[in-house]
PDB file of N, CA and C in Angstrom:
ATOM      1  N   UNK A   1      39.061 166.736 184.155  1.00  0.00           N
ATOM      2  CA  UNK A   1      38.606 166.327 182.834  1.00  0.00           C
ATOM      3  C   UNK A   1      37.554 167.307 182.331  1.00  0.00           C
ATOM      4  N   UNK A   2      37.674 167.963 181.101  1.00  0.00           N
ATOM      5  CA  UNK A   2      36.667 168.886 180.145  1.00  0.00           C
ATOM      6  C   UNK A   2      35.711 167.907 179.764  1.00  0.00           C
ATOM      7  N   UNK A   3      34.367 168.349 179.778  1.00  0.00           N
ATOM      8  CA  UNK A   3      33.673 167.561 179.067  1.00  0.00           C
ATOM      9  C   UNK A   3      33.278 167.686 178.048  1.00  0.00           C
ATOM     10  N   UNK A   4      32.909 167.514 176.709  1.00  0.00           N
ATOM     11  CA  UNK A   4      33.034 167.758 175.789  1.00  0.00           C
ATOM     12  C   UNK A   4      32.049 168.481 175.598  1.00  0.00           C
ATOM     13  N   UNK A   5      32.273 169.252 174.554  1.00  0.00           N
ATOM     14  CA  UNK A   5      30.382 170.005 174.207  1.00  0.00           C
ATOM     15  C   UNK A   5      30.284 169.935 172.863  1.00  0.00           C
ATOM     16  N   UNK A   6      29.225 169.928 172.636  1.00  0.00           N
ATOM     17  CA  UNK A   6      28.278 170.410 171.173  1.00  0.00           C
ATOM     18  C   UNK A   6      27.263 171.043 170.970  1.00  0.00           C
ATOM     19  N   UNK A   7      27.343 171.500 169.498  1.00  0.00           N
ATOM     20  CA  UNK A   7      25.830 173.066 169.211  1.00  0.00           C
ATOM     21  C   UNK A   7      24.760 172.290 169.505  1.00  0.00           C
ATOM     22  N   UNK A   8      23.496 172.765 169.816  1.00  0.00           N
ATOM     23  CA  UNK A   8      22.433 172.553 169.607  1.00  0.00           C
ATOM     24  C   UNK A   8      21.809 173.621 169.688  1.00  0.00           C
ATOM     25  N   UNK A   9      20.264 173.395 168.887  1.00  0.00           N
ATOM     26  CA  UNK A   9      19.446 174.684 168.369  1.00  0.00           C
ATOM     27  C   UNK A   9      17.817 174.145 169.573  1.00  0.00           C
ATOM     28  N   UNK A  10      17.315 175.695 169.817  1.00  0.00           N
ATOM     29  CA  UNK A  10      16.271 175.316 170.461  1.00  0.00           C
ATOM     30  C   UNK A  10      15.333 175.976 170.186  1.00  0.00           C
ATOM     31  N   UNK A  11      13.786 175.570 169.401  1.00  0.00           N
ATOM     32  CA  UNK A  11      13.249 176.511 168.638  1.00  0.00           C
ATOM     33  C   UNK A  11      11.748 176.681 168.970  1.00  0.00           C
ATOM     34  N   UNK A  12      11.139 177.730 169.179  1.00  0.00           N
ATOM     35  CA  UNK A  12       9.216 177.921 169.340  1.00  0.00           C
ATOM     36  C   UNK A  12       8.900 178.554 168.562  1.00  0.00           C
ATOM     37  N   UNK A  13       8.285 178.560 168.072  1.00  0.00           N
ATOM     38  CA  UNK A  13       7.399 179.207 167.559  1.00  0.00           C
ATOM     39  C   UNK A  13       5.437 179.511 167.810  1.00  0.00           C
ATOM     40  N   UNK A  14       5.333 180.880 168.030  1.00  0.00           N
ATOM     41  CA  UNK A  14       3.816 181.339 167.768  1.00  0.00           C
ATOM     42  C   UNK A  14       3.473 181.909 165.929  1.00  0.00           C
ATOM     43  N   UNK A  15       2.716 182.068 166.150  1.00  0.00           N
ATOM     44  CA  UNK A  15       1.797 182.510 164.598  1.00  0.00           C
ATOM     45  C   UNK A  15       2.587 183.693 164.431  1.00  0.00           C
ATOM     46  N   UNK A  16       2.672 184.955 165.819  1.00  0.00           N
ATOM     47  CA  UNK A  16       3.092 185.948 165.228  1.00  0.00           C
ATOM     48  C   UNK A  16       5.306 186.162 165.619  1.00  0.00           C
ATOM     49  N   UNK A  17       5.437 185.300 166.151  1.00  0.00           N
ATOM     50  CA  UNK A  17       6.556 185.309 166.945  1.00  0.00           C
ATOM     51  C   UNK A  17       7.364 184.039 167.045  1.00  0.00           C
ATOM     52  N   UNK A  18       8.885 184.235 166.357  1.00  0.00           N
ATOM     53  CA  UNK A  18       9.538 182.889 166.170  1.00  0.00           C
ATOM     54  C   UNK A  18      10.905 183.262 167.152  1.00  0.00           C
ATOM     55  N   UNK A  19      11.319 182.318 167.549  1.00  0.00           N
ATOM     56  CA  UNK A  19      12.710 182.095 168.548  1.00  0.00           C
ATOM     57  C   UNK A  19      13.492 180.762 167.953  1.00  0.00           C
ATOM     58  N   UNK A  20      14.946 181.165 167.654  1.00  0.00           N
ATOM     59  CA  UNK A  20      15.680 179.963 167.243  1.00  0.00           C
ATOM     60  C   UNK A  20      16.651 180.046 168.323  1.00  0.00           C
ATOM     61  N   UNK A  21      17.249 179.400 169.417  1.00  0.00           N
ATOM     62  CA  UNK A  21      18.404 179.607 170.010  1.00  0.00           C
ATOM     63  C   UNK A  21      19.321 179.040 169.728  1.00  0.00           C
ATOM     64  N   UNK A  22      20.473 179.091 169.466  1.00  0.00           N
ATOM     65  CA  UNK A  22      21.886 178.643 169.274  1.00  0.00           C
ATOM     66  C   UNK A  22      22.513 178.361 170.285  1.00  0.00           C
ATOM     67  N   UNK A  23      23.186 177.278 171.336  1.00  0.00           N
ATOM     68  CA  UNK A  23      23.486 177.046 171.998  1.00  0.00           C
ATOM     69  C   UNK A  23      24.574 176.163 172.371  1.00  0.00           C
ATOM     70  N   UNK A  24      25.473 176.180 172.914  1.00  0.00           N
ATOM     71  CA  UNK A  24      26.625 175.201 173.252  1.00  0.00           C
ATOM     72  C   UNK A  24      26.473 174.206 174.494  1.00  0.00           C
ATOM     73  N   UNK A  25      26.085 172.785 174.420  1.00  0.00           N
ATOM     74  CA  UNK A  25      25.990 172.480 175.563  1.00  0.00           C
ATOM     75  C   UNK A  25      26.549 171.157 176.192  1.00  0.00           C
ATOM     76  N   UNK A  26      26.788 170.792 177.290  1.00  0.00           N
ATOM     77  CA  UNK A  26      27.820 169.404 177.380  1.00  0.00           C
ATOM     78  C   UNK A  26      27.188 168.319 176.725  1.00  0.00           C
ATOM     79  N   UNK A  27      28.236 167.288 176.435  1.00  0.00           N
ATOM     80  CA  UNK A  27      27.368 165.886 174.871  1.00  0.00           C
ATOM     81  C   UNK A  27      26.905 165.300 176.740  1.00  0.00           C
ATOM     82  N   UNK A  28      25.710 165.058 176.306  1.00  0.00           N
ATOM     83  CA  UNK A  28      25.071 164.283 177.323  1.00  0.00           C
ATOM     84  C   UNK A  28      23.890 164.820 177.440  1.00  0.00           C
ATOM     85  N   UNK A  29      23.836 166.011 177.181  1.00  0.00           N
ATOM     86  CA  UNK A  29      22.136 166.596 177.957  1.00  0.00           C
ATOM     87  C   UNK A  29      21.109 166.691 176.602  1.00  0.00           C
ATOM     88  N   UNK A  30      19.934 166.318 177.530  1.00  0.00           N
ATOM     89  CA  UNK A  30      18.769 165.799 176.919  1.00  0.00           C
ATOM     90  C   UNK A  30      18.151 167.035 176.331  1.00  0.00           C
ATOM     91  N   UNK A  31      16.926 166.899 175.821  1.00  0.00           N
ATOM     92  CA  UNK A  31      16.140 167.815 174.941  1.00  0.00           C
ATOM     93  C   UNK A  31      15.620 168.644 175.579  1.00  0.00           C
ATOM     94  N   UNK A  32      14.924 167.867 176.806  1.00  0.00           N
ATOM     95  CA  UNK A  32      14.545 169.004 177.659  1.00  0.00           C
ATOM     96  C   UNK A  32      15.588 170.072 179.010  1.00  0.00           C
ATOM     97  N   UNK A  33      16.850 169.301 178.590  1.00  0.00           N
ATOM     98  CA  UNK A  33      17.560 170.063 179.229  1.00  0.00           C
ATOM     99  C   UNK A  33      18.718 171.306 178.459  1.00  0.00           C
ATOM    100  N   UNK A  34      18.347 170.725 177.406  1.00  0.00           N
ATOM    101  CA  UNK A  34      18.845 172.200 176.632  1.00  0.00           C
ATOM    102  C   UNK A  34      17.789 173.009 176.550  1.00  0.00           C
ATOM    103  N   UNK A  35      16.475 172.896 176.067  1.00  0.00           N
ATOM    104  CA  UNK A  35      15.427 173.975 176.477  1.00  0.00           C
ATOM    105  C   UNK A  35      15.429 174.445 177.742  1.00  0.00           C
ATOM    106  N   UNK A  36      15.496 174.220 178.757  1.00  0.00           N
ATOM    107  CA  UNK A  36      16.143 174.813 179.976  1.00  0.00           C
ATOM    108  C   UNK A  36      17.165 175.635 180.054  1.00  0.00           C
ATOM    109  N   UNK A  37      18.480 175.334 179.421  1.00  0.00           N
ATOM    110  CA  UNK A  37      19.613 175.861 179.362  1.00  0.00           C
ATOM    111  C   UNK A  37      19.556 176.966 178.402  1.00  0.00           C
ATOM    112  N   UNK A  38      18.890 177.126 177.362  1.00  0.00           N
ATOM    113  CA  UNK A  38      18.404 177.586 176.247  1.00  0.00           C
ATOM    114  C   UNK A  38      17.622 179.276 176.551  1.00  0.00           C
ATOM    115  N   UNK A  39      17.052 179.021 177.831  1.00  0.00           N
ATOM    116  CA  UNK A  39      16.260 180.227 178.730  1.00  0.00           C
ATOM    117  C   UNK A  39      15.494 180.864 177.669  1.00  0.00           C
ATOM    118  N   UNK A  40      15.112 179.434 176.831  1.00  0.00           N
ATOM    119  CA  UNK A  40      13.709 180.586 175.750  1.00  0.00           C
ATOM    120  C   UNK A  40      12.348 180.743 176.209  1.00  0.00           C
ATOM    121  N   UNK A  41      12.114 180.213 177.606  1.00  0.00           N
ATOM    122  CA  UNK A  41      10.866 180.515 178.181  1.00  0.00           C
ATOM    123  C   UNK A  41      11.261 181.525 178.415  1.00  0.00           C
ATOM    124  N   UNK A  42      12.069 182.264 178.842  1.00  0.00           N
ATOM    125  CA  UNK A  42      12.436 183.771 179.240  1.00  0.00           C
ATOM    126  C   UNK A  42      11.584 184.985 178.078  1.00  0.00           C
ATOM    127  N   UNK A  43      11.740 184.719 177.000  1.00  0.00           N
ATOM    128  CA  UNK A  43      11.014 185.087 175.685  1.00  0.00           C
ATOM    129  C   UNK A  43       9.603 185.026 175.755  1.00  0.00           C
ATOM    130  N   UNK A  44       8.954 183.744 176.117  1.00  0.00           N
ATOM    131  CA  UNK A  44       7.499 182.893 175.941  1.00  0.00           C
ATOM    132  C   UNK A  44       6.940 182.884 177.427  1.00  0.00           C
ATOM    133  N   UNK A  45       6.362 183.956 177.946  1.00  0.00           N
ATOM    134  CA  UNK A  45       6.168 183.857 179.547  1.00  0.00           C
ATOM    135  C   UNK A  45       5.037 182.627 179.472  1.00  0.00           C
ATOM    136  N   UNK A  46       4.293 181.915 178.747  1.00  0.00           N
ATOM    137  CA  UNK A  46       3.024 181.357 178.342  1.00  0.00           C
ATOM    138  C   UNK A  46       3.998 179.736 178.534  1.00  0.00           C
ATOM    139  N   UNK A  47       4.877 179.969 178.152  1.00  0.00           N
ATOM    140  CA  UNK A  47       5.567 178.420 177.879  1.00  0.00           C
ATOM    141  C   UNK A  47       6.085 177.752 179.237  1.00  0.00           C
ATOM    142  N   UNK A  48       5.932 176.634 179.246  1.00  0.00           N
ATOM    143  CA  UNK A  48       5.929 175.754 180.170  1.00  0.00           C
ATOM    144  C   UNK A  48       6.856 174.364 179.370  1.00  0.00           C
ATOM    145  N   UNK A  49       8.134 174.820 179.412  1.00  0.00           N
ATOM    146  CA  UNK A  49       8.696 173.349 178.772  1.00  0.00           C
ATOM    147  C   UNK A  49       8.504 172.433 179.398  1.00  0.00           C
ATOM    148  N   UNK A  50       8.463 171.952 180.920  1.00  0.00           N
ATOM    149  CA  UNK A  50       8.342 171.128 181.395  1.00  0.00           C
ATOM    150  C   UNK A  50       7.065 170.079 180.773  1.00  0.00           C
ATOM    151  N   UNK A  51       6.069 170.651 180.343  1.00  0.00           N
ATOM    152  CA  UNK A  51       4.735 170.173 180.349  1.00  0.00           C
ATOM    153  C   UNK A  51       4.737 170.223 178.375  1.00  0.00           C
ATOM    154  N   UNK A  52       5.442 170.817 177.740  1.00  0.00           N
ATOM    155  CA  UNK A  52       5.339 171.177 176.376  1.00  0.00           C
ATOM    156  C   UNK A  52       5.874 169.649 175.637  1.00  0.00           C
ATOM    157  N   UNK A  53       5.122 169.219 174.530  1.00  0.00           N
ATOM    158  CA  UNK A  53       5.789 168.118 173.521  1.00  0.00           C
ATOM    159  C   UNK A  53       6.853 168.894 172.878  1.00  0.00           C
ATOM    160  N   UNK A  54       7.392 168.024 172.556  1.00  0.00           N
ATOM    161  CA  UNK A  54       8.746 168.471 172.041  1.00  0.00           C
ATOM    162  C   UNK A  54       9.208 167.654 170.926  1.00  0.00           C
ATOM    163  N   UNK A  55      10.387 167.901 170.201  1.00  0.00           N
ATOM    164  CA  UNK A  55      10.529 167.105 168.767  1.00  0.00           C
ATOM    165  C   UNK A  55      12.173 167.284 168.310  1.00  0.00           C
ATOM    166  N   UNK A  56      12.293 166.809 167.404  1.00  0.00           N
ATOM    167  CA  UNK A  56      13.863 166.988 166.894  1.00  0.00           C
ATOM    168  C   UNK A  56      13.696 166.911 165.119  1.00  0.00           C
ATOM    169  N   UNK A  57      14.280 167.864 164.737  1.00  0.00           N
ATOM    170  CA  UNK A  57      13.827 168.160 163.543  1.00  0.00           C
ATOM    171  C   UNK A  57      12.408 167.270 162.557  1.00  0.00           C
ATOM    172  N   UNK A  58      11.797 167.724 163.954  1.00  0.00           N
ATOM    173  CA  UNK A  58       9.258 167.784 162.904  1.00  0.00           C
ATOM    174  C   UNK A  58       9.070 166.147 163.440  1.00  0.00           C
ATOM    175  N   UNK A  59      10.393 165.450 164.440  1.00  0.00           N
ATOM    176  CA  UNK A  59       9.996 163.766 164.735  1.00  0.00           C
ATOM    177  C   UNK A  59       9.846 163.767 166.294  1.00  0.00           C
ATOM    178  N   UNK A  60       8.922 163.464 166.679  1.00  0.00           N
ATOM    179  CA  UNK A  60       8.218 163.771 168.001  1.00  0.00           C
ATOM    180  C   UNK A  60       9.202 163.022 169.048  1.00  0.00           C
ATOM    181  N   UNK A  61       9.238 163.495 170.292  1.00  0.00           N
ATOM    182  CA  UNK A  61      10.545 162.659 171.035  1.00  0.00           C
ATOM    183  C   UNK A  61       8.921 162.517 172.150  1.00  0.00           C
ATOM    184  N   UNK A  62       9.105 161.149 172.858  1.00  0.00           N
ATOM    185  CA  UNK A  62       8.127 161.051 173.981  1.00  0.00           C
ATOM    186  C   UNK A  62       8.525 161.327 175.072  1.00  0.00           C
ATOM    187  N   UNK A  63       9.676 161.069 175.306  1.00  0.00           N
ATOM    188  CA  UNK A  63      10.150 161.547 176.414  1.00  0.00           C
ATOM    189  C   UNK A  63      11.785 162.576 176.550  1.00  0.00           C
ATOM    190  N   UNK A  64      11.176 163.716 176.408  1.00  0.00           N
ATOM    191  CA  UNK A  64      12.668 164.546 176.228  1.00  0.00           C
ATOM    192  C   UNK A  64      13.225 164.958 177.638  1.00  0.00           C
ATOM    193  N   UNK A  65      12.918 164.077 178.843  1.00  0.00           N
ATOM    194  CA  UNK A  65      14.179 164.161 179.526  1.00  0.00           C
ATOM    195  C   UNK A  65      14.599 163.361 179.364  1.00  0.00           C
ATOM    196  N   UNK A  66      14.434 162.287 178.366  1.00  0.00           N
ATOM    197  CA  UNK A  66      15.583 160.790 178.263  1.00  0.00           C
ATOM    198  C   UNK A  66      16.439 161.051 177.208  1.00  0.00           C
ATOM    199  N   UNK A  67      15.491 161.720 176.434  1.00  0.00           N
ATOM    200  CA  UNK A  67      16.401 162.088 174.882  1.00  0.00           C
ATOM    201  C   UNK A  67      17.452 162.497 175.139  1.00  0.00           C
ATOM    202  N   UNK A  68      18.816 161.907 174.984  1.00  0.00           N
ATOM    203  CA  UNK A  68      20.362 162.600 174.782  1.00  0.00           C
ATOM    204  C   UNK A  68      20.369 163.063 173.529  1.00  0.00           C
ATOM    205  N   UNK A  69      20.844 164.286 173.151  1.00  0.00           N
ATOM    206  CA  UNK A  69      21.041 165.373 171.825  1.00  0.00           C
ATOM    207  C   UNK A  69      22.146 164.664 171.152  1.00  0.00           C
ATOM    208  N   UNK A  70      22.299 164.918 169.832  1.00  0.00           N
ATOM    209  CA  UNK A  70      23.219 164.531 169.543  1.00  0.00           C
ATOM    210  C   UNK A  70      23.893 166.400 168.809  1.00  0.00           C
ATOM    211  N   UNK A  71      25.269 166.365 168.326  1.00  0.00           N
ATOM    212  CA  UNK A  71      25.551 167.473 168.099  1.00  0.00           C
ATOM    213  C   UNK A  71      24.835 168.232 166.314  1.00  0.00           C
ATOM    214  N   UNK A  72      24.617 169.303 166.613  1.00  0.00           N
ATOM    215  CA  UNK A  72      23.950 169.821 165.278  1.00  0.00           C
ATOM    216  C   UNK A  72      22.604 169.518 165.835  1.00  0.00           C
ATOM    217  N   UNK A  73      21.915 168.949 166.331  1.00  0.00           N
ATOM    218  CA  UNK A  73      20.153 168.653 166.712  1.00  0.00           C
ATOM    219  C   UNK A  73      19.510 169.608 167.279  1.00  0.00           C
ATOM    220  N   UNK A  74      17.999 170.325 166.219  1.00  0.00           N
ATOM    221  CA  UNK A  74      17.815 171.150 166.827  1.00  0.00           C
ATOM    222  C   UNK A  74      16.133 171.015 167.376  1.00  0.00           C
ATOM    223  N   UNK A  75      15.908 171.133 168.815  1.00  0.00           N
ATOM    224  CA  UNK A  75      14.781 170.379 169.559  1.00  0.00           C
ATOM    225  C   UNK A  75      13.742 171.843 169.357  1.00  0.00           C
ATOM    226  N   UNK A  76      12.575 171.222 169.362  1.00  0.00           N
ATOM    227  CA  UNK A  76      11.181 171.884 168.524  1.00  0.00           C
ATOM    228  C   UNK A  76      10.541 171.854 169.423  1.00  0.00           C
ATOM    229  N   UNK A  77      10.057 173.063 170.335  1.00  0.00           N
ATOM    230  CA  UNK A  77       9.001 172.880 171.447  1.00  0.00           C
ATOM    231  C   UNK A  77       7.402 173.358 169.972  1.00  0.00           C
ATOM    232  N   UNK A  78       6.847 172.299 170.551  1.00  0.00           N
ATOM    233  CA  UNK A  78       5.520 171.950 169.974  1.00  0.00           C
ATOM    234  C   UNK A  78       4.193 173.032 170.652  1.00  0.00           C
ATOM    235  N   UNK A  79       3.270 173.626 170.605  1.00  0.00           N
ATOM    236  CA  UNK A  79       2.073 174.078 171.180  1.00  0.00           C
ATOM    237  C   UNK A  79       0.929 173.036 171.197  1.00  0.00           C
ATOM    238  N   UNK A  80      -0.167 173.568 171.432  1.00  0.00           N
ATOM    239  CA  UNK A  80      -1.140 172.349 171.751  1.00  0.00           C
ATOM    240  C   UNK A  80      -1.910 172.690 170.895  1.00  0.00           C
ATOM    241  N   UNK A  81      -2.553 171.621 170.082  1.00  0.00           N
ATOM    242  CA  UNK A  81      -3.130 171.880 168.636  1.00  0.00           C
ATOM    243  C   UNK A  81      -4.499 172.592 169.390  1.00  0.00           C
ATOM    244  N   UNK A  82      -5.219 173.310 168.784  1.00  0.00           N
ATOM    245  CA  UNK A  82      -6.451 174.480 168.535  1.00  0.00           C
ATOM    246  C   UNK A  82      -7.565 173.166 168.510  1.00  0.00           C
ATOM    247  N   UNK A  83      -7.273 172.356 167.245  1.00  0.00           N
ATOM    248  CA  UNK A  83      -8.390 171.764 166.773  1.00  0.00           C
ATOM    249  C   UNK A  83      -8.046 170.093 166.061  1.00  0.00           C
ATOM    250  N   UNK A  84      -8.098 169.351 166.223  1.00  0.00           N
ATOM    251  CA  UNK A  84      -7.478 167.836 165.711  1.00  0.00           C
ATOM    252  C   UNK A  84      -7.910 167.745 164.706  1.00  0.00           C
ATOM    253  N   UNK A  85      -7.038 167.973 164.069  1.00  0.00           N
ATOM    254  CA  UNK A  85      -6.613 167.878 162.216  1.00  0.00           C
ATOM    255  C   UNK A  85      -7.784 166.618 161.731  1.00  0.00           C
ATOM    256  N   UNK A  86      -7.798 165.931 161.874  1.00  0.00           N
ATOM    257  CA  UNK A  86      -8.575 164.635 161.401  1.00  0.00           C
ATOM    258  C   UNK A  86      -9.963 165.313 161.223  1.00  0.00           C
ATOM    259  N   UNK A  87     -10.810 166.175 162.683  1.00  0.00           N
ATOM    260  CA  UNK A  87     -11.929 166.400 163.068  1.00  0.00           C
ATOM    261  C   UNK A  87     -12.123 167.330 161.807  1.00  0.00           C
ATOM    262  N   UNK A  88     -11.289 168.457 161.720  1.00  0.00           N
ATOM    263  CA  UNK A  88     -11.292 169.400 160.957  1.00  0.00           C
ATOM    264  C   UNK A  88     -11.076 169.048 159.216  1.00  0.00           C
ATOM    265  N   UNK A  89     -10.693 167.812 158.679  1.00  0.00           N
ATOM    266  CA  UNK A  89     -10.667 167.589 157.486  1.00  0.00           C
ATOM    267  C   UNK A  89     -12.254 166.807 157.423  1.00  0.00           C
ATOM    268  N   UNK A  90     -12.765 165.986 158.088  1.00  0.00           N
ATOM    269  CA  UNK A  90     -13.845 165.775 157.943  1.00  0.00           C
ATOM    270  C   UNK A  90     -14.811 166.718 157.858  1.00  0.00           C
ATOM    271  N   UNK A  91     -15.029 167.999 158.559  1.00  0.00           N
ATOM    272  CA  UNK A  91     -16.116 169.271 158.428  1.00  0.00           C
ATOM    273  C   UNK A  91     -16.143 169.541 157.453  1.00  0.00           C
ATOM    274  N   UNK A  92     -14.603 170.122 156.765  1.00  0.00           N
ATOM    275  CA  UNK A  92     -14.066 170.268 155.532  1.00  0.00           C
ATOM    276  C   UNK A  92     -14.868 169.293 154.132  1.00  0.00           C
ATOM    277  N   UNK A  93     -14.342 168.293 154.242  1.00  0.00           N
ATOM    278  CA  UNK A  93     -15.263 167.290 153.228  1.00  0.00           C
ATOM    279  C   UNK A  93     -16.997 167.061 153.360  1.00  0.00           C
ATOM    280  N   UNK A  94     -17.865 167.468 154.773  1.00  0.00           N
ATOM    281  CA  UNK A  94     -18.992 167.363 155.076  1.00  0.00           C
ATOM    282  C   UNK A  94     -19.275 168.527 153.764  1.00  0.00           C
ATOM    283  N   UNK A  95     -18.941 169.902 154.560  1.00  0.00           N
ATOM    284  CA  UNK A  95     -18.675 170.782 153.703  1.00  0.00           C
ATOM    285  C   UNK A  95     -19.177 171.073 152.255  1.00  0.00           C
ATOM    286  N   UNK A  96     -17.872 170.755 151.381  1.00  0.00           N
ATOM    287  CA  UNK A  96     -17.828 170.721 150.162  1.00  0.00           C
ATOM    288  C   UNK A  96     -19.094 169.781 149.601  1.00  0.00           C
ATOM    289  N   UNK A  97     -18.903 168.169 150.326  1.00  0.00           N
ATOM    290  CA  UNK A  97     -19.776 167.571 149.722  1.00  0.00           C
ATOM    291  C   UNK A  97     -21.501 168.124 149.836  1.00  0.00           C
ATOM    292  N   UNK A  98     -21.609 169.146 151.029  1.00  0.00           N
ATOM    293  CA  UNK A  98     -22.937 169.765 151.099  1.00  0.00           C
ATOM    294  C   UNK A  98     -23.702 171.041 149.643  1.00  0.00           C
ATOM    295  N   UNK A  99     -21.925 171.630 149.837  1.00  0.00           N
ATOM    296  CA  UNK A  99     -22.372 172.592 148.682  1.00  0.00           C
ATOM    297  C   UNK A  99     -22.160 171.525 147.369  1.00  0.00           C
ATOM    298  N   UNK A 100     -21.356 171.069 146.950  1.00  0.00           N
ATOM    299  CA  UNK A 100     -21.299 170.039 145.759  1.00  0.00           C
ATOM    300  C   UNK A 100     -22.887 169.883 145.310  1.00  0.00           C
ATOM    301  N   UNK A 101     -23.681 168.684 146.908  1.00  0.00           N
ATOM    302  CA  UNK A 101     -25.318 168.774 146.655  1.00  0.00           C
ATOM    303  C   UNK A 101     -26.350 169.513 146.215  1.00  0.00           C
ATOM    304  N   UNK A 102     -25.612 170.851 146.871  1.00  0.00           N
ATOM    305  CA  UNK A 102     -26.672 171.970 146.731  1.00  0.00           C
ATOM    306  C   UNK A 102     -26.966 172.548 144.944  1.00  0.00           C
ATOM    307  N   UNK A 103     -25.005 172.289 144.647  1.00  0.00           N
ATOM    308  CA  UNK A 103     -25.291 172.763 142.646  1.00  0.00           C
ATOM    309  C   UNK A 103     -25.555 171.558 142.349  1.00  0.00           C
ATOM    310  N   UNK A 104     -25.419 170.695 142.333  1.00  0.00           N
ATOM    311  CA  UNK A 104     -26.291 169.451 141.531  1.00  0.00           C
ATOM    312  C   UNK A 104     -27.768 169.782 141.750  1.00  0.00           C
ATOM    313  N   UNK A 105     -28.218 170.557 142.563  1.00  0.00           N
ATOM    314  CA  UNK A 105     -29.871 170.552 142.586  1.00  0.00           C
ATOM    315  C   UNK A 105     -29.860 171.603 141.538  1.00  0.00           C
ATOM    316  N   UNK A 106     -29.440 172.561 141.812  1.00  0.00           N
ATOM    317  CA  UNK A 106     -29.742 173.776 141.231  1.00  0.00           C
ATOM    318  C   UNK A 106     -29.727 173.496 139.920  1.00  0.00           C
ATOM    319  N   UNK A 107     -28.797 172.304 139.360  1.00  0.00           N
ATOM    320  CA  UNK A 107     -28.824 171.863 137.930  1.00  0.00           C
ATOM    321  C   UNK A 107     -30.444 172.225 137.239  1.00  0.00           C
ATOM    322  N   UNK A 108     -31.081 171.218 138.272  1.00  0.00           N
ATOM    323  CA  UNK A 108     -32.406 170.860 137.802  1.00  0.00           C
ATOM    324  C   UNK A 108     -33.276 171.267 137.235  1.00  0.00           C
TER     325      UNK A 108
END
């Protein structure tokens, strides 16, 4: 018995350096086993899929060795954020609202 297969895409990206892989693989295997099959750590000596979040088109999967692919799905190895977005929009608004203060004085 053949087992059936379907495309799937496997994609990283850095700031200066993007990888899309195109891949054919049996209907059954999970997210993290097409990134395996995929050999785009081969590209990313830094990458560690095992340990990397992962996603399916920008929707976070929690566990991508459970995730079964479906055909056309293309799985998103994630990096580890720099700085938590939340922390960084608050500095941002401290910020503005500091200089905002500063020309309201200067009004005076």
């Amino acid at each position: 018995m053949v087992d059936k297969m379907i495309s799937v895409e496997v994609a990283y990206a850095l700031p200066h350096k993007q990888k899309i892989v195109s891949l054919t693989v049996p209907e059954g295997t999970t997210a993290l086993g097409a990134v395996t099959l995929s050999r785009i750590a081969d590209h990313f000596p830094e990458l560690d899929p095992g340990s990397s979040a992962m996603g399916i088109f920008g929707k976070s999967v929690p566990k991508p060795d459970e995730r079964v692919l479906g055909a056309g799905e293309r799985v998103e190895i994630y990096r580890a954020l720099i700085a938590d977005p939340k922390e960084v929009r608050k500095q941002r608004a401290a910020k503005a609202k500091a200089a905002k203060s500063e020309e309201d004085e200067g009004k005076d």
